[in-house]
N, C-alpha and C. Protein backbone atom coordinates (compact mmCIF):
# COMPACT_ATOMS: atom_id res chain seq x y z
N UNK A 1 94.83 172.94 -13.70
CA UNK A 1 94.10 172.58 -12.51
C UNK A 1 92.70 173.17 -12.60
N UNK A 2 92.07 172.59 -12.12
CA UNK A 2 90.47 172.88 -11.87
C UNK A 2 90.18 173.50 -10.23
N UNK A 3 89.05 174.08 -10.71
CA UNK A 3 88.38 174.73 -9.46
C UNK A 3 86.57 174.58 -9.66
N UNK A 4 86.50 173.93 -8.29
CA UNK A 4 84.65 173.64 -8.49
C UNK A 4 84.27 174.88 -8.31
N UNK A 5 83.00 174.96 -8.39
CA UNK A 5 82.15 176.35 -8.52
C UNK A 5 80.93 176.17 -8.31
N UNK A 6 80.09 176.98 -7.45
CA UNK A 6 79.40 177.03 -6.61
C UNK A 6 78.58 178.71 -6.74
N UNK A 7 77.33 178.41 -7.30
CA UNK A 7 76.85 179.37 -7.53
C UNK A 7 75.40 179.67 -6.74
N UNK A 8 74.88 180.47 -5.42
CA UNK A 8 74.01 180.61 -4.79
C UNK A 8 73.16 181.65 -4.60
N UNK A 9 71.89 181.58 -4.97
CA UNK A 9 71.08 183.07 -4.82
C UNK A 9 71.27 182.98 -3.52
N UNK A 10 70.97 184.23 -2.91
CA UNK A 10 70.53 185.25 -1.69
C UNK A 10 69.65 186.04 -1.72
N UNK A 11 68.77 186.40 -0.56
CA UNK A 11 67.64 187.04 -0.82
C UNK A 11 68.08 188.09 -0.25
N UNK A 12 69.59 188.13 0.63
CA UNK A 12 70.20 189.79 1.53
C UNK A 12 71.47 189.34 0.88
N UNK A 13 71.93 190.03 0.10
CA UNK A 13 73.19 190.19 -0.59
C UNK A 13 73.94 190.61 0.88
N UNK A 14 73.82 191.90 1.45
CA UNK A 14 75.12 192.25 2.49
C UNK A 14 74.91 191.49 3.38
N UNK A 15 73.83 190.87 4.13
CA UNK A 15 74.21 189.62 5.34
C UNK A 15 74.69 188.35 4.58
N UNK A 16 74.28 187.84 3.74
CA UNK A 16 75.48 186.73 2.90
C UNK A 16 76.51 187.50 2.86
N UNK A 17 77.45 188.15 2.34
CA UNK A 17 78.64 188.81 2.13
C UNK A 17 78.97 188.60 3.32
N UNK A 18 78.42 189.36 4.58
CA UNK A 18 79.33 189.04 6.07
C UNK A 18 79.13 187.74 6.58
N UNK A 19 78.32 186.88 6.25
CA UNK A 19 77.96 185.53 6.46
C UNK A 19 79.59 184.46 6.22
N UNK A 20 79.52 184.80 4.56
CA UNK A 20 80.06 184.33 4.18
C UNK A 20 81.98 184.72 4.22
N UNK A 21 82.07 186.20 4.32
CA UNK A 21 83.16 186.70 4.81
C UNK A 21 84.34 185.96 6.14
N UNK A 22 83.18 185.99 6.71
CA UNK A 22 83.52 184.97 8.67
C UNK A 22 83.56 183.49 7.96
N UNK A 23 82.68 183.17 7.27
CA UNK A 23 83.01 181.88 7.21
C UNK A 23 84.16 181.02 6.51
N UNK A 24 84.46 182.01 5.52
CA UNK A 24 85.92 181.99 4.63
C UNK A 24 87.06 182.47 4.73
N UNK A 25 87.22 183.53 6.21
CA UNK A 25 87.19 184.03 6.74
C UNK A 25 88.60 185.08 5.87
N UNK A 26 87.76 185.60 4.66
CA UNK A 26 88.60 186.51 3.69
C UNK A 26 87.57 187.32 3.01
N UNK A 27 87.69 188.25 2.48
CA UNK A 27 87.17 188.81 1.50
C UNK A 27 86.70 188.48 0.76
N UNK A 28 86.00 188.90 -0.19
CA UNK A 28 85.14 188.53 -1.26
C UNK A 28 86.11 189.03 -2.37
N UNK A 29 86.56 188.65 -3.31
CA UNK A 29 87.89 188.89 -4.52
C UNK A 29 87.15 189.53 -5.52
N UNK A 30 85.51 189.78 -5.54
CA UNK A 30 84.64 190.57 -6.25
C UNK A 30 83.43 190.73 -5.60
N UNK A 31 83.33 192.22 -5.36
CA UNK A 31 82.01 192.76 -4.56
C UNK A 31 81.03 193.97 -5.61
N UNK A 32 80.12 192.95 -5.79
CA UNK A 32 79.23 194.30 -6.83
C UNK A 32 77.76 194.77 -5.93
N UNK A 33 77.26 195.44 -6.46
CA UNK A 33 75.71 195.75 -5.28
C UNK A 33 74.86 194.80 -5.98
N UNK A 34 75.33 193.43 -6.83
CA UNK A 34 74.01 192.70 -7.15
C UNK A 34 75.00 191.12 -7.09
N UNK A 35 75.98 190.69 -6.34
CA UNK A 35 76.82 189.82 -6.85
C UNK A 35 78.32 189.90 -6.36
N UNK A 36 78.60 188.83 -5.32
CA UNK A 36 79.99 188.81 -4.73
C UNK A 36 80.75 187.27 -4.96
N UNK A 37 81.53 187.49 -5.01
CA UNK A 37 82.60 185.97 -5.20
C UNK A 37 83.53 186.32 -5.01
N UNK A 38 84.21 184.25 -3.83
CA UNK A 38 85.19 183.97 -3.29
C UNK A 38 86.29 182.93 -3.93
N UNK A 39 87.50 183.65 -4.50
CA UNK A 39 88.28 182.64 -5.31
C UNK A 39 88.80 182.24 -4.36
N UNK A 40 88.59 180.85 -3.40
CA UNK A 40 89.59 180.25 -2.48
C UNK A 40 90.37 179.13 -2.87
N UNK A 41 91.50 178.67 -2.45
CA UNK A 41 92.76 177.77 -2.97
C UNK A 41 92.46 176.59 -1.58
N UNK A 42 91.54 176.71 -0.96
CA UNK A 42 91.72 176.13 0.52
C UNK A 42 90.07 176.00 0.96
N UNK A 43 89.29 175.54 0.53
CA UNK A 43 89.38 174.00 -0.88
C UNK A 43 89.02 175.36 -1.84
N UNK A 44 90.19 174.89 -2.52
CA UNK A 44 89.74 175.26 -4.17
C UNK A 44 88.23 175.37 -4.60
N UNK A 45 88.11 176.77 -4.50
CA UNK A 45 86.47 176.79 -4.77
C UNK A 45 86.20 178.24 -5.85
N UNK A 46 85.81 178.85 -6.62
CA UNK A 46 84.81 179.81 -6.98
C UNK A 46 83.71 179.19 -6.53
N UNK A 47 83.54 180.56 -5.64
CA UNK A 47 81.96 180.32 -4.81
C UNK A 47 81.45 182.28 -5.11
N UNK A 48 79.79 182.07 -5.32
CA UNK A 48 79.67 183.27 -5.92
C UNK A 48 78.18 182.93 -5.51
N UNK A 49 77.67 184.22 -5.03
CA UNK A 49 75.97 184.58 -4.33
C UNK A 49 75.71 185.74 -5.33
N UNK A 50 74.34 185.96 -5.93
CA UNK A 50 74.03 186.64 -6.01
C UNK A 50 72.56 186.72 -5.75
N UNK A 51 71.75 188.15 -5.98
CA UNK A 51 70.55 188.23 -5.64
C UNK A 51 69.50 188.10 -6.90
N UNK A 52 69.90 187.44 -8.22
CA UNK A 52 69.79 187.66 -9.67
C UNK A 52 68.76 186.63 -10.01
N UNK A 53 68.26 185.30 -8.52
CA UNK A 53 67.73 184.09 -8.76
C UNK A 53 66.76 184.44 -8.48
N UNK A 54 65.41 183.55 -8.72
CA UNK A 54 63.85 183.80 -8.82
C UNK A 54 63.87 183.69 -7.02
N UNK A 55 64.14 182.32 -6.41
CA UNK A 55 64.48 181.94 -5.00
C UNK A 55 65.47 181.84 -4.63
N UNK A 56 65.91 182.43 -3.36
CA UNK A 56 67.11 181.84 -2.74
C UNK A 56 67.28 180.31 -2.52
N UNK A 57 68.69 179.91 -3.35
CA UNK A 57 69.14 178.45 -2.71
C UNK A 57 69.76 178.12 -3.86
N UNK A 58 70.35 177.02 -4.02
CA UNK A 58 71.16 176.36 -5.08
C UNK A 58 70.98 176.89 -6.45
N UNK A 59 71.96 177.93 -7.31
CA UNK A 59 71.38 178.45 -8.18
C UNK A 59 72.10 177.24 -9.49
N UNK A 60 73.22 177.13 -9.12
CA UNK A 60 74.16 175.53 -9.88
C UNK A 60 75.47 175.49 -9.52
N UNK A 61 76.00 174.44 -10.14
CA UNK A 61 77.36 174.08 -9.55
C UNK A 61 77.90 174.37 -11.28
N UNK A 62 79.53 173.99 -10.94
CA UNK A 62 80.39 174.00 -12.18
C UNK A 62 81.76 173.71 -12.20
N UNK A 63 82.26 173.98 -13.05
CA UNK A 63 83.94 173.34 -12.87
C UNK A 63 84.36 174.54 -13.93
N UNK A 64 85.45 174.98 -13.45
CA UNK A 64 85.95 176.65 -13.89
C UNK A 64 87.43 175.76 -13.95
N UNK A 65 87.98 176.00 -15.25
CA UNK A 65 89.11 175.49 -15.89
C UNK A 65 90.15 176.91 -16.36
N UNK A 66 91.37 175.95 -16.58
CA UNK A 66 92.42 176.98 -17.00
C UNK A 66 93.08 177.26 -18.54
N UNK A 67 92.22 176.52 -19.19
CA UNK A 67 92.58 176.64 -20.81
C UNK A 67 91.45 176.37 -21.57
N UNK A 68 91.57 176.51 -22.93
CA UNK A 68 90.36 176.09 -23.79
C UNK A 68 90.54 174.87 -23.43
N UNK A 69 91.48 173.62 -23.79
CA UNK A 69 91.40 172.95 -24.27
C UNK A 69 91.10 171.86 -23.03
N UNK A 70 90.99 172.74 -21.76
CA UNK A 70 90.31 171.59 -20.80
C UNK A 70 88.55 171.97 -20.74
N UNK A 71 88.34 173.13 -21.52
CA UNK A 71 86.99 172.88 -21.58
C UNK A 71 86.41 172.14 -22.42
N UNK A 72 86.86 172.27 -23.24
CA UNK A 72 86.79 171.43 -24.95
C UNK A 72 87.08 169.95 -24.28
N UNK A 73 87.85 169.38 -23.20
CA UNK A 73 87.34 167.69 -22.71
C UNK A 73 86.28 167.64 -22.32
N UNK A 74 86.07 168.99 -21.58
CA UNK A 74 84.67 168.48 -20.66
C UNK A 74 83.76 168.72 -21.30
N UNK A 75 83.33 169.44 -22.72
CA UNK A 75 82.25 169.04 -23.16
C UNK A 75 82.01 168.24 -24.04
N UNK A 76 83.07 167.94 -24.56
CA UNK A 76 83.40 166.01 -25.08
C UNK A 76 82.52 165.06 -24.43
N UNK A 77 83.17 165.85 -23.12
CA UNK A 77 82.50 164.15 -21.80
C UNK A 77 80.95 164.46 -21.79
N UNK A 78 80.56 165.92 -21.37
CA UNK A 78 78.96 165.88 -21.26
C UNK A 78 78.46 165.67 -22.34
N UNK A 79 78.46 165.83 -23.83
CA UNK A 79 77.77 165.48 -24.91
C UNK A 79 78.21 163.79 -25.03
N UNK A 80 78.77 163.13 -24.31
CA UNK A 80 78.79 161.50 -24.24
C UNK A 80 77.58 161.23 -23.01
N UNK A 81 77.49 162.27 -22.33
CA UNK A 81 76.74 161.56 -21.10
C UNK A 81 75.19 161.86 -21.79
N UNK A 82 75.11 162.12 -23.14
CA UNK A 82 73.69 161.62 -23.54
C UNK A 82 72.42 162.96 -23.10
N UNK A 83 73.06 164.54 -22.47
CA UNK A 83 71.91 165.32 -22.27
C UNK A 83 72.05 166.74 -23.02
N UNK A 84 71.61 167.65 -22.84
CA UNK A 84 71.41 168.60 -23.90
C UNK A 84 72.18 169.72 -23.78
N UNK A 85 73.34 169.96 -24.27
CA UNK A 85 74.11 170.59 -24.01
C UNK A 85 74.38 172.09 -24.88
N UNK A 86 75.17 172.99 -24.44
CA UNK A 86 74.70 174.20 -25.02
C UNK A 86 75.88 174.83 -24.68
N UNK A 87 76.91 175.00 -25.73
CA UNK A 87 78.37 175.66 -25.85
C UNK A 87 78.27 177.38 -26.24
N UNK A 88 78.94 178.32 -25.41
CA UNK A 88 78.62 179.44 -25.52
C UNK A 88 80.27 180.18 -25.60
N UNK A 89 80.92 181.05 -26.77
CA UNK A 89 82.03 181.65 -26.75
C UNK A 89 81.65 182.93 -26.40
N UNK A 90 82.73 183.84 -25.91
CA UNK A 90 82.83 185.01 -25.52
C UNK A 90 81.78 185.83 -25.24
N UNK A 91 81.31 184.92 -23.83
CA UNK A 91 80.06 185.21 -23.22
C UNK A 91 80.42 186.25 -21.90
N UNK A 92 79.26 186.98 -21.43
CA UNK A 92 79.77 188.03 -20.47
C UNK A 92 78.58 187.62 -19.28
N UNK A 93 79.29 186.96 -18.63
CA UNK A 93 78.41 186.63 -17.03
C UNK A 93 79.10 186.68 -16.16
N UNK A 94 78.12 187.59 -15.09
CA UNK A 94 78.80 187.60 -13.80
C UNK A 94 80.31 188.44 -13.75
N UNK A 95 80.26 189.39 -14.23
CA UNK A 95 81.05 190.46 -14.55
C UNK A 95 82.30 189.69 -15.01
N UNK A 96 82.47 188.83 -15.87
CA UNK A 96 83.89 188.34 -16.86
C UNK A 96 83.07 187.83 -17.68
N UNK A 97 84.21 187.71 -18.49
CA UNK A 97 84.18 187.30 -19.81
C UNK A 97 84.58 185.60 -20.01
N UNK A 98 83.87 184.86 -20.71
CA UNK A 98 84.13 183.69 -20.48
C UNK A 98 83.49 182.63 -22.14
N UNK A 99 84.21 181.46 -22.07
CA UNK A 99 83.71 180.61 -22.62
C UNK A 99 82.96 179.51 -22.23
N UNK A 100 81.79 178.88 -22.33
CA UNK A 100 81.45 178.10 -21.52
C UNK A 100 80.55 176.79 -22.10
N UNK A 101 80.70 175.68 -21.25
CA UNK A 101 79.56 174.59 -21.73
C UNK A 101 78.61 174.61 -20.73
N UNK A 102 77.15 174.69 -20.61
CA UNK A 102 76.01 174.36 -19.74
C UNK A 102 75.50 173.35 -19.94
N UNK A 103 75.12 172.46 -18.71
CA UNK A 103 74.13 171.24 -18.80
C UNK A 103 73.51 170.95 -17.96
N UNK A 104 72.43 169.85 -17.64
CA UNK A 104 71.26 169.91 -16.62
C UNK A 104 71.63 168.63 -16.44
N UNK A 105 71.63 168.02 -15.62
CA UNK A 105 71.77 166.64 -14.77
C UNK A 105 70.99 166.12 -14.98
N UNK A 106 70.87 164.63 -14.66
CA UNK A 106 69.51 163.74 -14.83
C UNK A 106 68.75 164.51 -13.78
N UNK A 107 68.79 164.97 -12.43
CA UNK A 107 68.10 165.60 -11.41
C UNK A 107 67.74 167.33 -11.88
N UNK A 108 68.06 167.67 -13.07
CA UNK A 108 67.85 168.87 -13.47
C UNK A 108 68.81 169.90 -13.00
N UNK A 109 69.93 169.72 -12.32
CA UNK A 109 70.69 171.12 -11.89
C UNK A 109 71.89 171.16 -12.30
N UNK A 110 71.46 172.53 -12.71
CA UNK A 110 72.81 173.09 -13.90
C UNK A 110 74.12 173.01 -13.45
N UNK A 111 74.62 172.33 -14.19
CA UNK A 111 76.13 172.61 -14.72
C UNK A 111 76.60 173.11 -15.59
N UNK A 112 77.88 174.39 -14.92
CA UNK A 112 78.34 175.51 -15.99
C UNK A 112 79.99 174.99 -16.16
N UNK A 113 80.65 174.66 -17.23
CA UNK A 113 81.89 174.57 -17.27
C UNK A 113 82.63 175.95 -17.63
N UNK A 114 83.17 176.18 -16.94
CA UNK A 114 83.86 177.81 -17.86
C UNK A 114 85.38 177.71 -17.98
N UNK A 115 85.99 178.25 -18.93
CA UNK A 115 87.30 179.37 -18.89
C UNK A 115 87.21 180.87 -18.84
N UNK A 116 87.92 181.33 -18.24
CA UNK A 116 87.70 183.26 -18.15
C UNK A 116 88.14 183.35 -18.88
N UNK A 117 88.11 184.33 -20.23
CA UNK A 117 89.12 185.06 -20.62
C UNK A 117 89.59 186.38 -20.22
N UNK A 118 88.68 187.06 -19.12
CA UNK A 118 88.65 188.33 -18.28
C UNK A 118 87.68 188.84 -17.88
N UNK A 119 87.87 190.24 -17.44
CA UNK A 119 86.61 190.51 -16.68
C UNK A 119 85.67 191.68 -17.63
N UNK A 120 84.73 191.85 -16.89
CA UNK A 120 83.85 192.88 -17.70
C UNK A 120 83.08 193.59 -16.66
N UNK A 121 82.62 194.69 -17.42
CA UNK A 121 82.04 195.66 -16.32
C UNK A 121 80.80 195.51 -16.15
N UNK A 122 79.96 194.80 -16.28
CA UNK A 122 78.58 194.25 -16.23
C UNK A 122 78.29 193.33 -15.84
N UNK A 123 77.66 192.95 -15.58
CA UNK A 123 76.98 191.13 -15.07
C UNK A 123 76.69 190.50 -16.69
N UNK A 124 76.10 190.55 -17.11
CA UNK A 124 75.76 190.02 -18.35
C UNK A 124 74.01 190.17 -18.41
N UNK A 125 73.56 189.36 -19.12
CA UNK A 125 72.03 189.17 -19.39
C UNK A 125 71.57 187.94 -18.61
N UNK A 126 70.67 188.20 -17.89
CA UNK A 126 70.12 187.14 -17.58
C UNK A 126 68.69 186.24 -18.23
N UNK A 127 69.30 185.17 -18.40
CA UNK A 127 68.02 184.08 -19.68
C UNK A 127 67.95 183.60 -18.67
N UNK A 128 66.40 182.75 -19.01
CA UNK A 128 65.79 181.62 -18.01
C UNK A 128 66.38 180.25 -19.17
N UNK A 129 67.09 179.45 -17.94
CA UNK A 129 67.17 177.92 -18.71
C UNK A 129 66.70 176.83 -18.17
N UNK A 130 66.37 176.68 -19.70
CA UNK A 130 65.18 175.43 -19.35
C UNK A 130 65.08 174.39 -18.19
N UNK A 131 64.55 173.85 -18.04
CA UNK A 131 63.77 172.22 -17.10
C UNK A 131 64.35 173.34 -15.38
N UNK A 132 64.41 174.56 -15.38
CA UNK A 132 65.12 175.10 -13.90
C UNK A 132 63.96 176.49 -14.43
N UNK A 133 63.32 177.01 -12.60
CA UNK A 133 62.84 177.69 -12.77
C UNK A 133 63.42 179.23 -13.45
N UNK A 134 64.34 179.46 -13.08
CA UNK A 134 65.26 180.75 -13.58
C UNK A 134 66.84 180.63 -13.09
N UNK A 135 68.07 180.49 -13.54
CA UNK A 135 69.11 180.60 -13.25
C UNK A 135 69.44 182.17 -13.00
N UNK A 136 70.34 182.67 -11.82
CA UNK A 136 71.18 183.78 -11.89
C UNK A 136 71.97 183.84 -12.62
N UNK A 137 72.85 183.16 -13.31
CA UNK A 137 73.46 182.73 -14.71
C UNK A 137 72.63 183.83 -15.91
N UNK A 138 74.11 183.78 -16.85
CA UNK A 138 73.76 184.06 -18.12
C UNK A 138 73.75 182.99 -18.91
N UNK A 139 72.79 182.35 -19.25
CA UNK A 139 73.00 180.89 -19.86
C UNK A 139 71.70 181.21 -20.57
N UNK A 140 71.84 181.28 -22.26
CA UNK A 140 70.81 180.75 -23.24
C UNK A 140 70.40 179.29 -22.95
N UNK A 141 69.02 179.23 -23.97
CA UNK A 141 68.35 178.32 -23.99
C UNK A 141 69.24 177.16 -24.09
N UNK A 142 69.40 175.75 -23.94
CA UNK A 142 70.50 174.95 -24.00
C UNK A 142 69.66 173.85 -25.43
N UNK A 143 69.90 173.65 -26.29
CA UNK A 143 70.12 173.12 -27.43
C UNK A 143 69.90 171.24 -27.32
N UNK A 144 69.46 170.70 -27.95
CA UNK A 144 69.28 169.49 -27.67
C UNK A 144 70.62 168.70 -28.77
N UNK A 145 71.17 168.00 -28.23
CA UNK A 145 72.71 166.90 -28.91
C UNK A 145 72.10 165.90 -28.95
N UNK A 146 72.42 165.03 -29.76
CA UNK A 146 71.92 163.24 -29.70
C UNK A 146 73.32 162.82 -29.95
N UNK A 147 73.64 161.80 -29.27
CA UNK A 147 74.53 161.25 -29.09
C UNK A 147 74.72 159.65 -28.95
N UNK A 148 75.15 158.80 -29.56
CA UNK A 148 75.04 157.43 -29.69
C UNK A 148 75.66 156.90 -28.21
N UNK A 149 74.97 155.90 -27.75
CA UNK A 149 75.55 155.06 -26.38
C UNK A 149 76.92 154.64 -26.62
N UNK A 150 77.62 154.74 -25.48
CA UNK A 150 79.24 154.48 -25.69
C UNK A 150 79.79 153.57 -24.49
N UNK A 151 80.21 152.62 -24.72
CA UNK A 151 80.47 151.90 -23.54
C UNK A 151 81.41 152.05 -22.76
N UNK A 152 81.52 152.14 -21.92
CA UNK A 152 82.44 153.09 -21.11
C UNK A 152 83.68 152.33 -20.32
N UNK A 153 84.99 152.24 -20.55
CA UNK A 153 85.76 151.25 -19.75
C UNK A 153 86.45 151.99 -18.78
N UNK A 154 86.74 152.71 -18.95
CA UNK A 154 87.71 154.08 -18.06
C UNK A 154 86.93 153.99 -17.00
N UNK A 155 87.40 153.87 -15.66
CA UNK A 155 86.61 154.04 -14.03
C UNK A 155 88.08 155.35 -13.54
């Protein structure tokens, strides 16, 4: 099963935290002094603020999976959808450990696919990625794919 993901700067980490606390109306399942996130089942969400973005507001979205081998479809599918994609193993963002695919939309906003493989005691490094002024993300430069047009019958 999948879980969307939802990643948002803040410019007041502790009034988001209680903002967002009341509004989910649970805890935060990880509270750091730079970075909090809500694993909810009700809608299925990783949702995660931190203060790590150039501006507050949409830092990207993503789809957080439960095996390799559902990440390994989904970056099948984004290197078919023709944009520049950028596969990263045993990467450390956002205090876990993870494998991940990044990509930029025709509208420019990032998409992170991940699997955890656990957690870590750090946030990771933060890179600026491209065509976006700065991600809170640990996401290297993203790599350019060429990929031949594919006609698509599956709806």
């Amino acid at each position: 099963m999948k879980r969307f993901h939802v990643h948002v700067a803040v410019a007041d980490l502790e009034q988001s935290i209680q903002f967002y606390t009341t509004f989910f109306n649970c805890q935060p399942s990880v509270a750091k002094e730079d970075y909090a996130k809500w694993m909810l089942d009700d809608p299925r969400i990783n949702f995660a603020i931190s203060k790590r973005g150039i501006a507050p507001g949409l830092d990207h979205l993503g789809i957080q999976v439960e095996d390799e081998e559902s990440l390994k479809e989904i970056s099948v599918r984004l290197k078919q959808a023709q944009q520049s994609v950028l596969e990263q193993e045993k990467t450390t963002c956002c205090y876990a450990q993870s494998d991940k695919t990044w990509v930029h939309d025709p509208q420019g906003i990032a998409w992170e696919s991940f699997y955890t493989i656990g957690q870590a005691t750090t946030y990771g490094e933060d890179v600026e990625l491209p065509r976006q002024s700065q991600s809170a993300c640990c996401a290297p430069d993203v790599v350019s794919v060429q990929i031949g047009s594919k006609d698509c019958t599956n709806k």
